[in-house]
C-alpha atoms as a PDB file:
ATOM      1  CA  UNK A   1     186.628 268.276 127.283  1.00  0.00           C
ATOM      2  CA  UNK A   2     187.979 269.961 124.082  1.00  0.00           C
ATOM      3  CA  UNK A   3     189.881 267.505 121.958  1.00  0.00           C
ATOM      4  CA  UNK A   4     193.053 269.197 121.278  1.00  0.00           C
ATOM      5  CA  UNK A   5     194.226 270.146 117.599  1.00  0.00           C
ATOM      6  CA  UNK A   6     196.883 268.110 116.219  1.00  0.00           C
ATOM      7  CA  UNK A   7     199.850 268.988 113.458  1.00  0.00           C
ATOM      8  CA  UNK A   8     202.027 266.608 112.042  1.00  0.00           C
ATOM      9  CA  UNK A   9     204.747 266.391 109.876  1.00  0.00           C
ATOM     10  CA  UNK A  10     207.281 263.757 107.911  1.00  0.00           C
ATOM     11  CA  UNK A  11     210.496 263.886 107.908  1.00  0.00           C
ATOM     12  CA  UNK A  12     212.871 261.920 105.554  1.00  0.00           C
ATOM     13  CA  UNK A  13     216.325 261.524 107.160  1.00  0.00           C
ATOM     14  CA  UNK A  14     218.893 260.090 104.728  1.00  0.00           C
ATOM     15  CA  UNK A  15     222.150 258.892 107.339  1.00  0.00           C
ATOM     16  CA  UNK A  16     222.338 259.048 111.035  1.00  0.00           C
ATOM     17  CA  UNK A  17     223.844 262.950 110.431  1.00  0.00           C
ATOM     18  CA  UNK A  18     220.381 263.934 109.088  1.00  0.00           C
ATOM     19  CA  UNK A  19     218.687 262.583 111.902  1.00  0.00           C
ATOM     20  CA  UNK A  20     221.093 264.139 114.591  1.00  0.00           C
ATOM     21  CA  UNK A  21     220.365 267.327 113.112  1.00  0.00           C
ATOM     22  CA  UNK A  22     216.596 267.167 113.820  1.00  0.00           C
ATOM     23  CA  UNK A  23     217.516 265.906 117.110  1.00  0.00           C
ATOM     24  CA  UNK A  24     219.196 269.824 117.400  1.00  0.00           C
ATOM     25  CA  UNK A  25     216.235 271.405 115.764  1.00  0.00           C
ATOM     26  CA  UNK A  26     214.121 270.196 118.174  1.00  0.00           C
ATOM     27  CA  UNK A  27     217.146 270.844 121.043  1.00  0.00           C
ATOM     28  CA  UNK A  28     216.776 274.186 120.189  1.00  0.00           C
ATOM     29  CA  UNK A  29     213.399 274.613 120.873  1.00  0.00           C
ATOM     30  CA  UNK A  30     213.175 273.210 124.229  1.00  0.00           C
ATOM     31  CA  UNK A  31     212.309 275.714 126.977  1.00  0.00           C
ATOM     32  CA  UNK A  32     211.743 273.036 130.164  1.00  0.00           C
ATOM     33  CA  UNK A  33     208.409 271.146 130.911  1.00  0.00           C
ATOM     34  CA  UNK A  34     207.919 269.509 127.496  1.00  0.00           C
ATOM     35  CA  UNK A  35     207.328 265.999 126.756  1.00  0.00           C
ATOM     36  CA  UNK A  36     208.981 263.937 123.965  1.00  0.00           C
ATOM     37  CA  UNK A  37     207.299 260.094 122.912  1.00  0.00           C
ATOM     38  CA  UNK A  38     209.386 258.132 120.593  1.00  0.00           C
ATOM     39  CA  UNK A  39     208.249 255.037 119.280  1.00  0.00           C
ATOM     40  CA  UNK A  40     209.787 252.507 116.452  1.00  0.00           C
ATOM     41  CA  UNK A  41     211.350 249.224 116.395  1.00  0.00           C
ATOM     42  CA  UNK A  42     214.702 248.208 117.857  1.00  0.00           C
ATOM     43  CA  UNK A  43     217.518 249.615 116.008  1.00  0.00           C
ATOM     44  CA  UNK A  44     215.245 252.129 114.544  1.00  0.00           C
ATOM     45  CA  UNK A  45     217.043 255.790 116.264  1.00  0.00           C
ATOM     46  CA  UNK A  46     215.015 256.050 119.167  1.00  0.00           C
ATOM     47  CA  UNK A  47     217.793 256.117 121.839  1.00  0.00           C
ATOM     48  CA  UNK A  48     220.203 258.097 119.027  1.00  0.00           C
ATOM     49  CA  UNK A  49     217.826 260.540 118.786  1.00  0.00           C
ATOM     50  CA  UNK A  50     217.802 261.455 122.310  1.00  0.00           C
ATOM     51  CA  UNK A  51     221.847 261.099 122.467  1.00  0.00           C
ATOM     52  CA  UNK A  52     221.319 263.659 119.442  1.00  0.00           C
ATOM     53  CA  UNK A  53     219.211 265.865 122.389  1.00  0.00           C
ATOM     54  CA  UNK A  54     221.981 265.183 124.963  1.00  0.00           C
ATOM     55  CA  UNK A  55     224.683 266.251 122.588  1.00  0.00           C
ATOM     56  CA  UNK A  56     223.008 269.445 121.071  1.00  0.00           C
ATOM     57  CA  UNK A  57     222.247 270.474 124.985  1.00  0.00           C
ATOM     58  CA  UNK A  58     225.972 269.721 126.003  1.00  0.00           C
ATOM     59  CA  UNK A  59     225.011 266.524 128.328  1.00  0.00           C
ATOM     60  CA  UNK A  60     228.516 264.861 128.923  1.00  0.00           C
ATOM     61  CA  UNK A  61     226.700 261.912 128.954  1.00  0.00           C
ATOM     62  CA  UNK A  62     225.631 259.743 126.148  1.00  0.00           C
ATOM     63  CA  UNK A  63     222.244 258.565 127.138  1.00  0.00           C
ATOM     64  CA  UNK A  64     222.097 254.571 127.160  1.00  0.00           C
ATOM     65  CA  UNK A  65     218.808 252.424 126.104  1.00  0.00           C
ATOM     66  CA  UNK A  66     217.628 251.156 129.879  1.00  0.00           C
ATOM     67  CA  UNK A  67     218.751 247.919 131.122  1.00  0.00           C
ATOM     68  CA  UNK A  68     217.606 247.543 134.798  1.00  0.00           C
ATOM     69  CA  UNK A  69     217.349 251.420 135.206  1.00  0.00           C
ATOM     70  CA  UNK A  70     213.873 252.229 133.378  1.00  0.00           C
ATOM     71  CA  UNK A  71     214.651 256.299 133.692  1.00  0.00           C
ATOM     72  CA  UNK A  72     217.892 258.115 134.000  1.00  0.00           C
ATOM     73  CA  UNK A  73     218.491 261.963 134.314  1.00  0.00           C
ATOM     74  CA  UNK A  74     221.292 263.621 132.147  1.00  0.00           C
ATOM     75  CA  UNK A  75     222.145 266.854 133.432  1.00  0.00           C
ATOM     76  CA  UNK A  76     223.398 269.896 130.640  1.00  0.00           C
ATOM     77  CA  UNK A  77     225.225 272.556 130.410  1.00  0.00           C
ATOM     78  CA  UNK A  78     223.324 275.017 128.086  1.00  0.00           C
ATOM     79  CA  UNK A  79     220.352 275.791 129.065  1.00  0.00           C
ATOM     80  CA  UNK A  80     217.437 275.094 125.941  1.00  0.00           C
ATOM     81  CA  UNK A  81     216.597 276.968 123.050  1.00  0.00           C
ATOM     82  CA  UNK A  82     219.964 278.940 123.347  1.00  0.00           C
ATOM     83  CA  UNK A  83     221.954 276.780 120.398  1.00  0.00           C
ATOM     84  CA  UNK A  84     221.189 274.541 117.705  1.00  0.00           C
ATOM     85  CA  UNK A  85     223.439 271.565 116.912  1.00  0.00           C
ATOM     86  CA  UNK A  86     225.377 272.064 114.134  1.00  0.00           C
ATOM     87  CA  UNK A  87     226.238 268.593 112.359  1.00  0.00           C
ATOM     88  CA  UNK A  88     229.597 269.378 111.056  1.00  0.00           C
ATOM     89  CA  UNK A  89     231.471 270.418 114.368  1.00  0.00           C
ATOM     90  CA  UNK A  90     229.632 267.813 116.420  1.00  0.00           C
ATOM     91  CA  UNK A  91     231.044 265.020 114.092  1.00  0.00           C
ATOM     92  CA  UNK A  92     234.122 263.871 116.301  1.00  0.00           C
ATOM     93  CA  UNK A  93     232.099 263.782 119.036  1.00  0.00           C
ATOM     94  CA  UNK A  94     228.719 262.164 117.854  1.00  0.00           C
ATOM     95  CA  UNK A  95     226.729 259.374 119.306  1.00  0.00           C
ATOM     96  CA  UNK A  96     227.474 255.618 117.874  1.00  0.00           C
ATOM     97  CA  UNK A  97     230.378 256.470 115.292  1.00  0.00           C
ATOM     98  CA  UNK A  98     227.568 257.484 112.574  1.00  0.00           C
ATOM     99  CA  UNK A  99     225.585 254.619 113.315  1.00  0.00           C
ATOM    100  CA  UNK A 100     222.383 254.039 114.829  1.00  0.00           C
ATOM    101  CA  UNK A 101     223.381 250.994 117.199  1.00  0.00           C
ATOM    102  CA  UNK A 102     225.546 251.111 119.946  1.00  0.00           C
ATOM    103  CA  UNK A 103     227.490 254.210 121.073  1.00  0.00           C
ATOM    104  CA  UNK A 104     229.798 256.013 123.537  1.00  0.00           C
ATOM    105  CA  UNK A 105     229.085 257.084 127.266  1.00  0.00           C
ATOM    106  CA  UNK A 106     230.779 260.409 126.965  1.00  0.00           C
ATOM    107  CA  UNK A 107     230.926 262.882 124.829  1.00  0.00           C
ATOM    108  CA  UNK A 108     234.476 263.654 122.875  1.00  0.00           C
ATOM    109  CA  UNK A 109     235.562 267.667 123.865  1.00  0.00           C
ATOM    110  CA  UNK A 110     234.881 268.640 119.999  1.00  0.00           C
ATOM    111  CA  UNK A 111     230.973 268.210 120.739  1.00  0.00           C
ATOM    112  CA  UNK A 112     231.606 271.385 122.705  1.00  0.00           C
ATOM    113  CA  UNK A 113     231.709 272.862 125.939  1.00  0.00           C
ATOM    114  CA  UNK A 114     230.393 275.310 128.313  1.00  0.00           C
ATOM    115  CA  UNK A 115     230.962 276.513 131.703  1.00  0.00           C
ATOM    116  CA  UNK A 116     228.733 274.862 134.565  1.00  0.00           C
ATOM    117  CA  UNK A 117     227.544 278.208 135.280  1.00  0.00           C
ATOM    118  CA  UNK A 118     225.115 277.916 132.429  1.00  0.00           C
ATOM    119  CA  UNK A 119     222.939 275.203 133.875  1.00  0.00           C
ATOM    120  CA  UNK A 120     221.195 273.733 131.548  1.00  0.00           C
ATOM    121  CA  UNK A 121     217.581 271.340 131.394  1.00  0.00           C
ATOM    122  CA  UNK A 122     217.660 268.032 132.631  1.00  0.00           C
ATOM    123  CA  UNK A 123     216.609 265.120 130.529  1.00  0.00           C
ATOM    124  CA  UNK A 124     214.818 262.603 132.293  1.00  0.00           C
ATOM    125  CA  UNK A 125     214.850 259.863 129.744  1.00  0.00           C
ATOM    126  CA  UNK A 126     212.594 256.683 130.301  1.00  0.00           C
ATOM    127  CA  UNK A 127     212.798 253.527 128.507  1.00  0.00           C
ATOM    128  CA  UNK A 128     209.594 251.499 128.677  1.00  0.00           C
ATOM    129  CA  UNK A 129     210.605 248.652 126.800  1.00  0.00           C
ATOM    130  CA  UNK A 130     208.689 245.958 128.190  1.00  0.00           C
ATOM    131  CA  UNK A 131     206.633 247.825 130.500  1.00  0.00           C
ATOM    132  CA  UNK A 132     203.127 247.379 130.695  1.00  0.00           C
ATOM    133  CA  UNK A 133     200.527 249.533 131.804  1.00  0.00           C
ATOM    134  CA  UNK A 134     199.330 247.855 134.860  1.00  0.00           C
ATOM    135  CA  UNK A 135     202.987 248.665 136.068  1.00  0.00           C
ATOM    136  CA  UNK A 136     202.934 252.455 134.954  1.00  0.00           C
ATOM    137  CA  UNK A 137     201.628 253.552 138.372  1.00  0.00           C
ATOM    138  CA  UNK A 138     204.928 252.282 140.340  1.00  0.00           C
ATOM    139  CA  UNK A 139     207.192 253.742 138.144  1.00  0.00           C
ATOM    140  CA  UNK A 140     206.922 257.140 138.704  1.00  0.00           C
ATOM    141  CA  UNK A 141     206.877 258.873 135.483  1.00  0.00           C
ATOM    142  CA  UNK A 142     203.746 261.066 136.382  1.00  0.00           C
ATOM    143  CA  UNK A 143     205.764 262.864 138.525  1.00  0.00           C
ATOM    144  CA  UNK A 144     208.395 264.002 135.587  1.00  0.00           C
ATOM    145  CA  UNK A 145     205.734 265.161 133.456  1.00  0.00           C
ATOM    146  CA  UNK A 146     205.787 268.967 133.046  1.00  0.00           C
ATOM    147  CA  UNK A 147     208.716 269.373 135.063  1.00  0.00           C
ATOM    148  CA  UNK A 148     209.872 272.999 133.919  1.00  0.00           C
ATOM    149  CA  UNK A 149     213.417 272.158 135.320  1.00  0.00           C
ATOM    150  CA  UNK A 150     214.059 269.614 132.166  1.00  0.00           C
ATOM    151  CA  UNK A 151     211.901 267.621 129.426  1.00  0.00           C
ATOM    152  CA  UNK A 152     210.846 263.970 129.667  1.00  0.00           C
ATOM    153  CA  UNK A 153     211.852 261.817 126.506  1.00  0.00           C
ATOM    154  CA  UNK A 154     210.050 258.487 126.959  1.00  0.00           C
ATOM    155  CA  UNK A 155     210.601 255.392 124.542  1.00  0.00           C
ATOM    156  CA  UNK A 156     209.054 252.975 123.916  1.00  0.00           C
ATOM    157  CA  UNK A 157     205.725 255.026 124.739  1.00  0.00           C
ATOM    158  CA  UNK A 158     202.659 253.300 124.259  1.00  0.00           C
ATOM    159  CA  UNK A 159     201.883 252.093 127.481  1.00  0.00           C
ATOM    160  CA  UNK A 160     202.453 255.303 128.927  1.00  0.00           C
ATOM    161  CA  UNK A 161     200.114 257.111 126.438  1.00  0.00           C
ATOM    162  CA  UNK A 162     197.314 257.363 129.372  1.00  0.00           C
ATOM    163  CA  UNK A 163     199.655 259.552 131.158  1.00  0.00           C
ATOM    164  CA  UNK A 164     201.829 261.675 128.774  1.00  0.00           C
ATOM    165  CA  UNK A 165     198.336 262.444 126.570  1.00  0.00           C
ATOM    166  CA  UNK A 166     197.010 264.463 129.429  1.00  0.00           C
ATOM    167  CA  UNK A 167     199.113 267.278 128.628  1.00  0.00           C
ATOM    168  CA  UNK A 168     200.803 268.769 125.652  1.00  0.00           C
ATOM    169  CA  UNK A 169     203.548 266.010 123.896  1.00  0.00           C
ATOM    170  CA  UNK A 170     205.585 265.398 120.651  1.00  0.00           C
ATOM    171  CA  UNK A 171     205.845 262.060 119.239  1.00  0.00           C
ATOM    172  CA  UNK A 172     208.603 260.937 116.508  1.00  0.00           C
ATOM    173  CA  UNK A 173     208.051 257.642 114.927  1.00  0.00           C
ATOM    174  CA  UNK A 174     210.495 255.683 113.482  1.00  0.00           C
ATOM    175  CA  UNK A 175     210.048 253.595 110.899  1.00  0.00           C
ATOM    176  CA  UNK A 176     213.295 252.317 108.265  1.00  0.00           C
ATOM    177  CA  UNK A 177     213.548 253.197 105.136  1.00  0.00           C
ATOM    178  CA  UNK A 178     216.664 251.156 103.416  1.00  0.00           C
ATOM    179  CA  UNK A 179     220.193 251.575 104.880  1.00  0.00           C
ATOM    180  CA  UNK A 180     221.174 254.042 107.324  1.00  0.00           C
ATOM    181  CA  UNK A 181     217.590 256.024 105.868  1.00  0.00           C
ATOM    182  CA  UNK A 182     214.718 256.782 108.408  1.00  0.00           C
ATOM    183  CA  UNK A 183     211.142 258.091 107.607  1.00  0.00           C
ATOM    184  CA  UNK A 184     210.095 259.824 110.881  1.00  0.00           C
ATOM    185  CA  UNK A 185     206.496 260.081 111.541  1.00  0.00           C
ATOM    186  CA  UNK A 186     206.167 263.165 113.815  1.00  0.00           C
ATOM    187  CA  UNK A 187     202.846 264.643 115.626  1.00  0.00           C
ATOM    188  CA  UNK A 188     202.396 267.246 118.264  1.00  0.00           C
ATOM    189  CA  UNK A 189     198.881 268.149 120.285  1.00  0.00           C
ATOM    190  CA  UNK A 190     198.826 271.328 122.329  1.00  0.00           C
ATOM    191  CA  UNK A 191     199.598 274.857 121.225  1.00  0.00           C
ATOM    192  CA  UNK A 192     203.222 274.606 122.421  1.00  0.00           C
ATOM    193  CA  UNK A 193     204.125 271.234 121.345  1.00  0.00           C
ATOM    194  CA  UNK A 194     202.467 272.129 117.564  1.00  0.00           C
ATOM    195  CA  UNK A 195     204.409 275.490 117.567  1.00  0.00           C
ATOM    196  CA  UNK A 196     207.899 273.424 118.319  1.00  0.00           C
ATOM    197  CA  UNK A 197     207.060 271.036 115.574  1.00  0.00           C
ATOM    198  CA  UNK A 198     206.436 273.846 112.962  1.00  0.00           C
ATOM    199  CA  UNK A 199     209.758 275.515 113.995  1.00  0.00           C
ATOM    200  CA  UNK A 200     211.169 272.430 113.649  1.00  0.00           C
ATOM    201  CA  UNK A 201     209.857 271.559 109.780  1.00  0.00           C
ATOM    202  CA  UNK A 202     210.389 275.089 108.528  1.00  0.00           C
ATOM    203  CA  UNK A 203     214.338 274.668 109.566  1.00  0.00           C
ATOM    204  CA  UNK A 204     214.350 271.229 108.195  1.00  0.00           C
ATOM    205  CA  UNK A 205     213.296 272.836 104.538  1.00  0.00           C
ATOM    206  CA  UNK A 206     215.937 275.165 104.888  1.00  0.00           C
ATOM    207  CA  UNK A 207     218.926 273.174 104.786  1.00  0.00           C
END
């Protein structure tokens, strides 16, 4: 089998608005069937990032880190690639109060809205803390893989890498950098996935 090619990219995010921006780079991009790892310690942006994902999509939800539930599905209202997140009108409405830790389980109305005509993708977000591979097969995350109907965001990867690698994937590693500063490690096999990632640095340059 054909080892496939692999682009990467690093991206220095300076406060928690930096890295909710990249979270709406990449919302912007989505199209339905791609698959998003995120690794990094606890406290490092991993579930931010994806409330970033929620909030750029217009998910009324703010997607929680997993207690007993290991995956929840947040429905949106804009379907993906049709707007980026703009920082400065999502502020009253963003995820943890400009902090990584913590956060609301709604949205505030300035975040913005859309009529549920415009269906949107479905996140099906997974949280894998704790999870080892030996259990992967009962969980049922194979089945979410691909799914053109929504993207799968899975934290706290590793032990699903077996699965996920099969296909095309993006993977954002956190790592902290001083403060409220992240360095974020990012990767991408596949044609798709390395085209997203590329959109996604160019636009990052640009600001």
């Amino acid at each position: 089998m054909k080892a496939k090619s692999k682009t990467s990219a690093i991206f220095k995010s300076g406060s928690p608005e930096d890295t909710l921006r990249l979270a709406g780079l990449l919302a912007g991009l989505l199209k339905g069937g791609e698959v998003v790892s995120l690794k990094g310690m606890i406290g490092a942006g991993k579930t931010f990032f994806v409330q970033g994902l929620a909030l750029a999509l217009g998910s009324r939800d703010a997607p929680v880190s997993a207690s007993f539930n290991l995956m929840r599905t947040y429905p949106t209202t804009r379907a993906g690639g049709r707007r980026l997140l703009a920082v400065k009108s999502a502020l009253g409405g963003r995820p943890g109060g400009g902090t990584y830790r913590g956060g609301p389980r709604t949205f505030s109305k300035k975040a913005g809205e859309t009529p549920p005509s415009l269906a949107g993708l479905n996140i099906y977000h997974f949280d894998l803390f704790r999870v080892h591979e030996a259990e992967m097969d009962n969980l049922g995350l194979e089945d979410y893989l691909g799914r053109e109907d929504g993207f799968t965001a899975i934290e706290w990867s590793e032990s699903a890498r077996y699965l996920y690698r099969r296909g095309d994937f993006l993977e954002f590693d956190f790592e902290l950098a001083g403060g409220d500063k992240r360095t974020i490690k990012a990767s991408a096999a596949g044609t798709a996935a390395a085209g997203i990632l590329k959109s996604m640095e160019r636009s990052w340059r640009a600001k």
